[in-house]
Protein backbone atom coordinates (compact mmCIF):
# COMPACT_ATOMS: atom_id res chain seq x y z
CA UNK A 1 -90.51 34.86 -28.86
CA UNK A 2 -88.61 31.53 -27.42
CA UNK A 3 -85.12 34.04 -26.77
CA UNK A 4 -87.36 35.91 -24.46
CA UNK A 5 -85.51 36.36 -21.50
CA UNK A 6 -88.58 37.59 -19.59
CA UNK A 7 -90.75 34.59 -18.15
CA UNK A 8 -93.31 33.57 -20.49
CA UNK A 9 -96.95 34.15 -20.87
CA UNK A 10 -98.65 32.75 -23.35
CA UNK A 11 -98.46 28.90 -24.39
CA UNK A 12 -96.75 29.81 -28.11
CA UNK A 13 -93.63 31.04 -26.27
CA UNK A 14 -92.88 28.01 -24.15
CA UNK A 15 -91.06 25.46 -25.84
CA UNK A 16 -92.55 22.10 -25.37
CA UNK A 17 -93.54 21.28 -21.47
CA UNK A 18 -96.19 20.04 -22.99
CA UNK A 19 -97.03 16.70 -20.57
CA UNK A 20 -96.09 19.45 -17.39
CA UNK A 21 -98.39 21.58 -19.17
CA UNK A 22 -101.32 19.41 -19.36
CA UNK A 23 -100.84 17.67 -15.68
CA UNK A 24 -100.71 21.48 -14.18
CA UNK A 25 -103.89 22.47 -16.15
CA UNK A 26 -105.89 19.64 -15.74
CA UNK A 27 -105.31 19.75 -12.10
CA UNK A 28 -106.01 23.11 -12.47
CA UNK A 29 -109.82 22.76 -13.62
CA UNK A 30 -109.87 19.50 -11.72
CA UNK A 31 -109.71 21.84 -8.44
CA UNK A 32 -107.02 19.62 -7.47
CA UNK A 33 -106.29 22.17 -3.73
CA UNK A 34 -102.22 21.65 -3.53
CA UNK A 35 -100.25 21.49 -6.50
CA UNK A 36 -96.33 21.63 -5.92
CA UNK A 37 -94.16 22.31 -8.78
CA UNK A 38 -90.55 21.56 -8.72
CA UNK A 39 -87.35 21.68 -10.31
CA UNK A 40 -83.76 23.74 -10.26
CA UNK A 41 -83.05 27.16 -10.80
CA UNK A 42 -83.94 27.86 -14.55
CA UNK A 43 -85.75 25.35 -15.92
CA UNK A 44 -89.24 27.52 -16.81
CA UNK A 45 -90.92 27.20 -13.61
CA UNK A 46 -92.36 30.72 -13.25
CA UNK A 47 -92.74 30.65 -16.88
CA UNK A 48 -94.76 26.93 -16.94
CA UNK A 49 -96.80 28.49 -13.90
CA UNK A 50 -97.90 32.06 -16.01
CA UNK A 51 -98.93 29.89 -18.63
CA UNK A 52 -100.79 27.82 -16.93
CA UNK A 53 -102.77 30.42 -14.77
CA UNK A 54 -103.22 32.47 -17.97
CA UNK A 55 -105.12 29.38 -19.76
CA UNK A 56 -107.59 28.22 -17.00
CA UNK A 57 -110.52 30.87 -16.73
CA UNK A 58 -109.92 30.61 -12.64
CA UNK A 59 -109.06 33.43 -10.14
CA UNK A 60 -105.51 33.68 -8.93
CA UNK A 61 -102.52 35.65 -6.91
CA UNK A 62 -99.27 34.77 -7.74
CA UNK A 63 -96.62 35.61 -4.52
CA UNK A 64 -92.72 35.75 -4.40
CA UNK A 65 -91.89 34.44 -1.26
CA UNK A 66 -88.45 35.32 -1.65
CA UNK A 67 -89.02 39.01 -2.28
CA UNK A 68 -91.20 39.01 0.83
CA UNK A 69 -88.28 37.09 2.95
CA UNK A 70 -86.11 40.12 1.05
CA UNK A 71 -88.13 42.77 2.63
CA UNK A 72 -89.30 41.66 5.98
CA UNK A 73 -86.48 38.84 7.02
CA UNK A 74 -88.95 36.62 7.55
CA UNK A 75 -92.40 35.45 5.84
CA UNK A 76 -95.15 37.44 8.46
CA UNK A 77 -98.75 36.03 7.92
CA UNK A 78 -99.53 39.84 7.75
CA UNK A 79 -97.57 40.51 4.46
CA UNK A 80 -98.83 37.28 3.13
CA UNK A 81 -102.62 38.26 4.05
CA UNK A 82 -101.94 41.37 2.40
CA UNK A 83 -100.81 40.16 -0.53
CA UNK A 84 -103.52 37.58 -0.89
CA UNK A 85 -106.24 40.27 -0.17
CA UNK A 86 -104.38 42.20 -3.01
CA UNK A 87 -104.41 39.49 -5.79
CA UNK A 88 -108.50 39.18 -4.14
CA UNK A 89 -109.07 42.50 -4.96
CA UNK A 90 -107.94 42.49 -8.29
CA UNK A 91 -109.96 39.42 -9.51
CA UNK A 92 -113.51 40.52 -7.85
CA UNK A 93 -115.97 43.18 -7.88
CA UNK A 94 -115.74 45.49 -5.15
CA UNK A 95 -118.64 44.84 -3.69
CA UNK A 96 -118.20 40.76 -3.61
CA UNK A 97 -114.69 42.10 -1.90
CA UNK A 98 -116.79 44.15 0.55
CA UNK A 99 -118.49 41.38 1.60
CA UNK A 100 -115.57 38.83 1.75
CA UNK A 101 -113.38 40.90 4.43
CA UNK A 102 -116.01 42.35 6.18
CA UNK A 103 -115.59 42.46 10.19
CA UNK A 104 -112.17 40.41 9.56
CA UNK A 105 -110.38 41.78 12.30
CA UNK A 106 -106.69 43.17 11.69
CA UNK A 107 -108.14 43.98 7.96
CA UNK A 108 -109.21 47.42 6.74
CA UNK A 109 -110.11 49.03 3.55
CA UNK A 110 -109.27 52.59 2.61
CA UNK A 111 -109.85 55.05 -0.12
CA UNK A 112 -112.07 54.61 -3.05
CA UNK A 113 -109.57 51.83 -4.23
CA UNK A 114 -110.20 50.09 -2.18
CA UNK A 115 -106.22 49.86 -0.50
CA UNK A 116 -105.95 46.93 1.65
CA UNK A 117 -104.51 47.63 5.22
CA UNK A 118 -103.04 44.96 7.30
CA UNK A 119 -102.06 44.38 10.91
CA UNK A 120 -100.17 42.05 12.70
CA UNK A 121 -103.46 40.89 14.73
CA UNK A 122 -105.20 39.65 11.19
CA UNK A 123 -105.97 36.22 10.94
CA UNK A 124 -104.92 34.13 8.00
CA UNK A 125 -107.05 31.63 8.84
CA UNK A 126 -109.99 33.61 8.68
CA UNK A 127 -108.76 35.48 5.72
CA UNK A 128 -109.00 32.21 3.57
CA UNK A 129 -112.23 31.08 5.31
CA UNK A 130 -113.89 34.56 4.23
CA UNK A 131 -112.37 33.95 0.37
CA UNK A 132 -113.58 30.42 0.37
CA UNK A 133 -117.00 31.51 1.42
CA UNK A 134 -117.51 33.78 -1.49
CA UNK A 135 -118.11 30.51 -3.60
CA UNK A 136 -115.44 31.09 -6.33
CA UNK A 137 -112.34 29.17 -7.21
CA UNK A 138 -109.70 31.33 -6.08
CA UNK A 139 -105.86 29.88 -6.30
CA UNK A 140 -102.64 31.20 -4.59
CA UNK A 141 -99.76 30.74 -6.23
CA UNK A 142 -96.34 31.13 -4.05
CA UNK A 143 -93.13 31.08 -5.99
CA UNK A 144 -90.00 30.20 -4.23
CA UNK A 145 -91.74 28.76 -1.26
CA UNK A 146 -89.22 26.98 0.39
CA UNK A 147 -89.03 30.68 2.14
CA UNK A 148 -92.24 30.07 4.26
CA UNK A 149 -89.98 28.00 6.24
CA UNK A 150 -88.54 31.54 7.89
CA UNK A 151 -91.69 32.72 9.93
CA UNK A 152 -93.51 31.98 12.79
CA UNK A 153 -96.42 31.14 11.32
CA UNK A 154 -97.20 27.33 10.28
CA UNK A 155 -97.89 27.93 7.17
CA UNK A 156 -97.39 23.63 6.19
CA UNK A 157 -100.41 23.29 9.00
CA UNK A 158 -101.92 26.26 7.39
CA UNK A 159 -101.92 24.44 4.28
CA UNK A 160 -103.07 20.93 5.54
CA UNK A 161 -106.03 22.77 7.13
CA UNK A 162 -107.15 24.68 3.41
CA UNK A 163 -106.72 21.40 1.71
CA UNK A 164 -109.37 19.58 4.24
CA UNK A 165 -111.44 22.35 4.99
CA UNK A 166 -112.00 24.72 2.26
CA UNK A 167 -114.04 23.76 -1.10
CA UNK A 168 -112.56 26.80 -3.09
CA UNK A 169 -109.09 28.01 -2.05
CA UNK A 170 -105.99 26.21 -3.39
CA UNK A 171 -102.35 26.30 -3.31
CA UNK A 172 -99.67 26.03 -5.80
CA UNK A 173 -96.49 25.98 -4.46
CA UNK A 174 -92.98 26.32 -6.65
CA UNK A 175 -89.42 25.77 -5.64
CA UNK A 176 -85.89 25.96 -7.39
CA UNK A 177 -84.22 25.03 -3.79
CA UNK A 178 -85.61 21.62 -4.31
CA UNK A 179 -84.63 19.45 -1.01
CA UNK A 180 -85.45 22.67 0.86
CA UNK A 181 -88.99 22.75 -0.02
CA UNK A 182 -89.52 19.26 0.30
CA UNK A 183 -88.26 19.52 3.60
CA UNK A 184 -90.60 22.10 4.67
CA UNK A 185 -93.89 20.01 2.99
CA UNK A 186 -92.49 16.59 3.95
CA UNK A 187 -95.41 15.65 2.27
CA UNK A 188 -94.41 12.24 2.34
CA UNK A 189 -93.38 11.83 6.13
CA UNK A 190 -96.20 10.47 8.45
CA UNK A 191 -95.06 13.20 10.89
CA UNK A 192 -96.11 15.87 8.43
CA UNK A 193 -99.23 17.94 8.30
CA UNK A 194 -99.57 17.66 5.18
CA UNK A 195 -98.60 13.75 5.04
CA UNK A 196 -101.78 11.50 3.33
CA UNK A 197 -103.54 15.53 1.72
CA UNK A 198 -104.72 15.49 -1.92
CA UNK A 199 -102.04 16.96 -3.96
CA UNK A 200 -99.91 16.69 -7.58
CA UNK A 201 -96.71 16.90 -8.16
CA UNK A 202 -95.01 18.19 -11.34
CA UNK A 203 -90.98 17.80 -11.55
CA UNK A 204 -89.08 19.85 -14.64
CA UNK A 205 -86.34 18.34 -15.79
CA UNK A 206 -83.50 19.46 -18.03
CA UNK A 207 -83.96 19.24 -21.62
CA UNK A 208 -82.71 16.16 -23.56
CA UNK A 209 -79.95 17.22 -25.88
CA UNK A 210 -82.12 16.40 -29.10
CA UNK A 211 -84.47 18.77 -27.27
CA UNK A 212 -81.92 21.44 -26.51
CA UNK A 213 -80.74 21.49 -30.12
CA UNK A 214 -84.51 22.04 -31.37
CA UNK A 215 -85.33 24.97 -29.15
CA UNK A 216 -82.45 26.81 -30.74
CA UNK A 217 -83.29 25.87 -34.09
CA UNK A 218 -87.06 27.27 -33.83
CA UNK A 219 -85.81 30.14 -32.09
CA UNK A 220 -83.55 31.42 -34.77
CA UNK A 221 -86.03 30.43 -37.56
CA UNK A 222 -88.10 32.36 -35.89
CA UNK A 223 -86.01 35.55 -35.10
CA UNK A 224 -84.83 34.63 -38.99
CA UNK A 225 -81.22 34.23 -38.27
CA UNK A 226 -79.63 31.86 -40.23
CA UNK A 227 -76.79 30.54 -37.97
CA UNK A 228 -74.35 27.51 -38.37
CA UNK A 229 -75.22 24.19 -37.07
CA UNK A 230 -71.79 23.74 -35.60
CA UNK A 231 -72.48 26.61 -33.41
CA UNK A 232 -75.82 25.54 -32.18
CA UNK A 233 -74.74 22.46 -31.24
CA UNK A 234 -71.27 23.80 -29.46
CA UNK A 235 -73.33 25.93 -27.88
CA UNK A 236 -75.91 22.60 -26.69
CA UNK A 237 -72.84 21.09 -25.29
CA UNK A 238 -71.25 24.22 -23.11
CA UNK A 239 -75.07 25.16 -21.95
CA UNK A 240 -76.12 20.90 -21.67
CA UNK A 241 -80.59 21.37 -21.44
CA UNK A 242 -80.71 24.30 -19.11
CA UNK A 243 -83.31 26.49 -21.23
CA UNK A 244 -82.85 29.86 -19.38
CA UNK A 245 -79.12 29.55 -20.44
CA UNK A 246 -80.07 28.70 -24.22
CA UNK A 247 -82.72 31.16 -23.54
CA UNK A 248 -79.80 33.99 -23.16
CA UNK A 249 -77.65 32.23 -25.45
CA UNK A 250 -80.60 32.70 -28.29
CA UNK A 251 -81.23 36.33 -27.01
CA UNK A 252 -77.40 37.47 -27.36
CA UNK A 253 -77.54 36.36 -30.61
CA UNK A 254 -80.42 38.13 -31.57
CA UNK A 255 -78.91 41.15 -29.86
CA UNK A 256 -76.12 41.00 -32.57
CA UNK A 257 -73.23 38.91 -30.67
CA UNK A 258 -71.17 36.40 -32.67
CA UNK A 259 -71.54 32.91 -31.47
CA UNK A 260 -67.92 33.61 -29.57
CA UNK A 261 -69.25 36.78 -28.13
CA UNK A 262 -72.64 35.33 -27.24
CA UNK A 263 -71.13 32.55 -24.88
CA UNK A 264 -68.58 34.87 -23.28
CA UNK A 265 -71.48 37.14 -22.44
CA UNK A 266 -73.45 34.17 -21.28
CA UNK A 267 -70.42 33.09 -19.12
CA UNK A 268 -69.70 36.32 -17.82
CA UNK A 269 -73.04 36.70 -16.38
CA UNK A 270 -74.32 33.84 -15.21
CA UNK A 271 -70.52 33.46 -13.15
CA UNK A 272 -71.94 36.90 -11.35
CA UNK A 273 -75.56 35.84 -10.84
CA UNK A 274 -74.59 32.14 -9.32
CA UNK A 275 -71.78 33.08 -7.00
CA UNK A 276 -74.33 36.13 -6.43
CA UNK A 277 -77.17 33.51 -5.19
CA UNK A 278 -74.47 31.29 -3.67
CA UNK A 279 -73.40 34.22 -0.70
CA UNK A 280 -76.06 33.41 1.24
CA UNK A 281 -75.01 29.82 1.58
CA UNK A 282 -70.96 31.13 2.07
CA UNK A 283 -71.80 33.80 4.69
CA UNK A 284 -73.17 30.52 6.52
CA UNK A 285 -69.84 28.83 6.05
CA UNK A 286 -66.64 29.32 3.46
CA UNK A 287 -67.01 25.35 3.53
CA UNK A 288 -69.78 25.40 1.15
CA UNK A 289 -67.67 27.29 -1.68
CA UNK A 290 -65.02 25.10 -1.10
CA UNK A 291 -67.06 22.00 -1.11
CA UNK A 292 -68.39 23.00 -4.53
CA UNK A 293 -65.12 23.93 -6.37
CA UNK A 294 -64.03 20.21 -5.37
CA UNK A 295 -66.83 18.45 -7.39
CA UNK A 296 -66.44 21.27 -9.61
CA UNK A 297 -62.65 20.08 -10.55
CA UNK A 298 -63.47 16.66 -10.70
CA UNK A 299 -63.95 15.37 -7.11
CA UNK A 300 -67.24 13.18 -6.97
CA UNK A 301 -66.77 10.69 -4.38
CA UNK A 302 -67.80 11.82 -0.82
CA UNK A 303 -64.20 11.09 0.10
CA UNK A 304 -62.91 12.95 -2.58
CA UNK A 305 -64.86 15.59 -2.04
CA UNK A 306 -63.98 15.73 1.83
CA UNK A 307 -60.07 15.26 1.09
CA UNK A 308 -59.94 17.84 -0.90
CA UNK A 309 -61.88 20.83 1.50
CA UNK A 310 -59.73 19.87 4.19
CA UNK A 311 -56.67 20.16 1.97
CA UNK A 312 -57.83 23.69 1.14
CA UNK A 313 -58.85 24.54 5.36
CA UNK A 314 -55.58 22.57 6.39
CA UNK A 315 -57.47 20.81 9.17
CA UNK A 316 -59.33 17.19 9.38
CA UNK A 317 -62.72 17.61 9.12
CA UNK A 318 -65.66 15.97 11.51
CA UNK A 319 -67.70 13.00 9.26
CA UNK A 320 -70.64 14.18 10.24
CA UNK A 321 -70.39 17.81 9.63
CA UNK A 322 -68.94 17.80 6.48
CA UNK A 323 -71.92 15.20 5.67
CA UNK A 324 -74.35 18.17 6.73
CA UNK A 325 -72.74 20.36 4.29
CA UNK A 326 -73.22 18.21 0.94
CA UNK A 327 -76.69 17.25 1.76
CA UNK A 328 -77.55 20.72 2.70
CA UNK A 329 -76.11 21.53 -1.06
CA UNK A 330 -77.91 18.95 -2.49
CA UNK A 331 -81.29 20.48 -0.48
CA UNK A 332 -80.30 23.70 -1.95
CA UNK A 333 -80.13 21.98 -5.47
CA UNK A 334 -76.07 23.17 -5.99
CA UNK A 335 -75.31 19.56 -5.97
CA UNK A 336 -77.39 15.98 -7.36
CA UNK A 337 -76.77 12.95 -5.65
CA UNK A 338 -76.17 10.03 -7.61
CA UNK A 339 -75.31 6.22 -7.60
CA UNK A 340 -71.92 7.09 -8.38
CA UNK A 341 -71.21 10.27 -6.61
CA UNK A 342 -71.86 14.00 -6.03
CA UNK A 343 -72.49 16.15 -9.03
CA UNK A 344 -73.18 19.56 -10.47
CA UNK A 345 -76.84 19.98 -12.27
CA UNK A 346 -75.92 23.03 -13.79
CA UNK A 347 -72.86 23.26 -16.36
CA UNK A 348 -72.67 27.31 -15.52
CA UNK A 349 -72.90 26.74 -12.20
CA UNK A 350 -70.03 24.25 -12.32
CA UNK A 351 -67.60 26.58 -14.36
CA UNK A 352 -68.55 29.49 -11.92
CA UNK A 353 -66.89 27.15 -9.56
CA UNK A 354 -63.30 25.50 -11.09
């Protein structure tokens, strides 16, 4: 069902993608080893990634590096190990999985399970070097993997090293804090590990509004609800071609809600959920907040945008620092940079703000 709110599976319930679809695939078979996948928060990432590792017959683990950051504070090669040795598991017969961590020091099997246990001492190096020598295609797949960038281990070298080294473990790498993970890769910067390594790129964008306007139509023929073109494209123009919004927009309808209903539930909710993800960012500095409600009201220009925060702190604020902050909300994909000023991606995210 498009109004799924759960990320998708199977190719029939993502709506179009179809080039992203096809690039991520074909590098897929092509054994392409670093794939990096990027766009802001709910455009169908995780959703374009299931599909994709559910259509090519080739053995995968797919890792949230934010719920790991969530649990340990930090991104320890040990979880990570464990969890690739997990997803190994899984995808092999237990002998084959016998033989791959055999003798790997810090690694130990228990139980007729085969549970993996992991300590700090275990080397990921060796870990992928054992996988790799098994002969099969065997892909990781980290979500949110701009938080690799809070551990000690260098997981960008880590990386760099797989790519040139191993024939048959590769990486896909996803990220809704945009700037952030291209930061960490710098896959473009000389200085960088992973500067000159064999990789694809595949950006999501927001849907066009011709393309926004479709999805719902589909959707409701094919939930049979027979609702009112004014409110489908009212809807397009409060929601602009965000499809997890129209997503939830499409399910509350389903659920029963009245178009009115629908969007105040919509509203409601995603107001919670963004200034929920925001905190993290505001517990750094109240600056942030205030940064975003300027552009939210109507404040573009970077001296708008810095008049107006130090009207709200009552104090002149240093160039440079309140420079750091908008680019550091622009890294964090809050905030688009454009010829003509500072702007919010995300219509939610902007009325969350005013």
């Amino acid at each position: 069902m498009l109004f799924n709110p759960k990320p998708k599976t199977r190719r029939d319930e993502l709506y179009d993608r179809e080039e992203e679809l096809s690039i991520l695939e074909g590098s897929l078979k092509k054994g392409v080893p670093l794939i990096v996948l990027l766009g802001i928060r709910r455009l169908g990432k995780s959703s374009l990634l299931n599909v994709s590792l559910g259509e090519v017959p080739v053995k995968s683990v797919k890792i949230d590096a934010r719920k790991v950051y969530s649990a340990f504070g930090s991104v320890p090669g040990s979880a990570l190990a464990k969890l690739i040795l997990e997803g190994y598991i899984k995808t092999s017969p237990r002998e084959r999985v016998k033989d791959a961590l055999k003798d790997i020091k810090g690694v130990r099997l228990a139980g007729v399970g085969l549970e993996i246990r992991v300590d700090s001492s275990v080397n990921l190096f060796k870990v992928l070097e054992r996988i790799d020598s098994m002969g099969e295609r065997f892909v990781i797949a980290i979500d949110e993997a701009q938080y690799l960038r809070f551990s000690r281990s260098r997981y960008a070298e880590l990386i760099a090293w797989a790519v040139d080294e191993l024939q048959n473990v590769g990486f896909i790498l996803t990220g809704s804090e945009v700037g952030l993970l291209e930061d960490f890769l710098r896959l473009h910067d000389p200085e960088s590990a992973l500067f000159g390594r064999a990789h694809v790129e595949v950006k999501l964008r927001r849907f066009e509004k011709s393309q926004s306007l479709d999805f719902l139509r589909r959707g409701f023929e094919e939930i049979e609800l027979d609702i009112d073109e004014h409110e489908i494209e009212e809807a397009v123009d409060e929601l602009d071609g965000i499809v997890g919004w129209l997503t939830l927009y499409g399910y509350n309808r389903y659920l029963g809600l009245s178009h009115g209903e629908s969007l105040r539930k919509l509203k409601d909710d995603a107001r919670r959920l963004i200034l929920s993800e925001f905190s993290k960012l505001k517990e750094l500095s109240p600056r942030y907040g205030l940064a975003m409600m300027a552009v939210a009201n109507g404040r573009h220009r970077w001296k708008e945008i810095k008049e107006a925060v130090e009207l709200l702190e009552g104090k002149r604020l240093d160039d440079k620092n309140f420079s750091n902050v908008l680019n550091n909300l622009v890294r964090y994909g809050y905030l688009e940079k454009r010829i003509d000023g500072y702007f919010i991606p995300d219509p939610l995210v902007e009325l969350a703000f005013k």
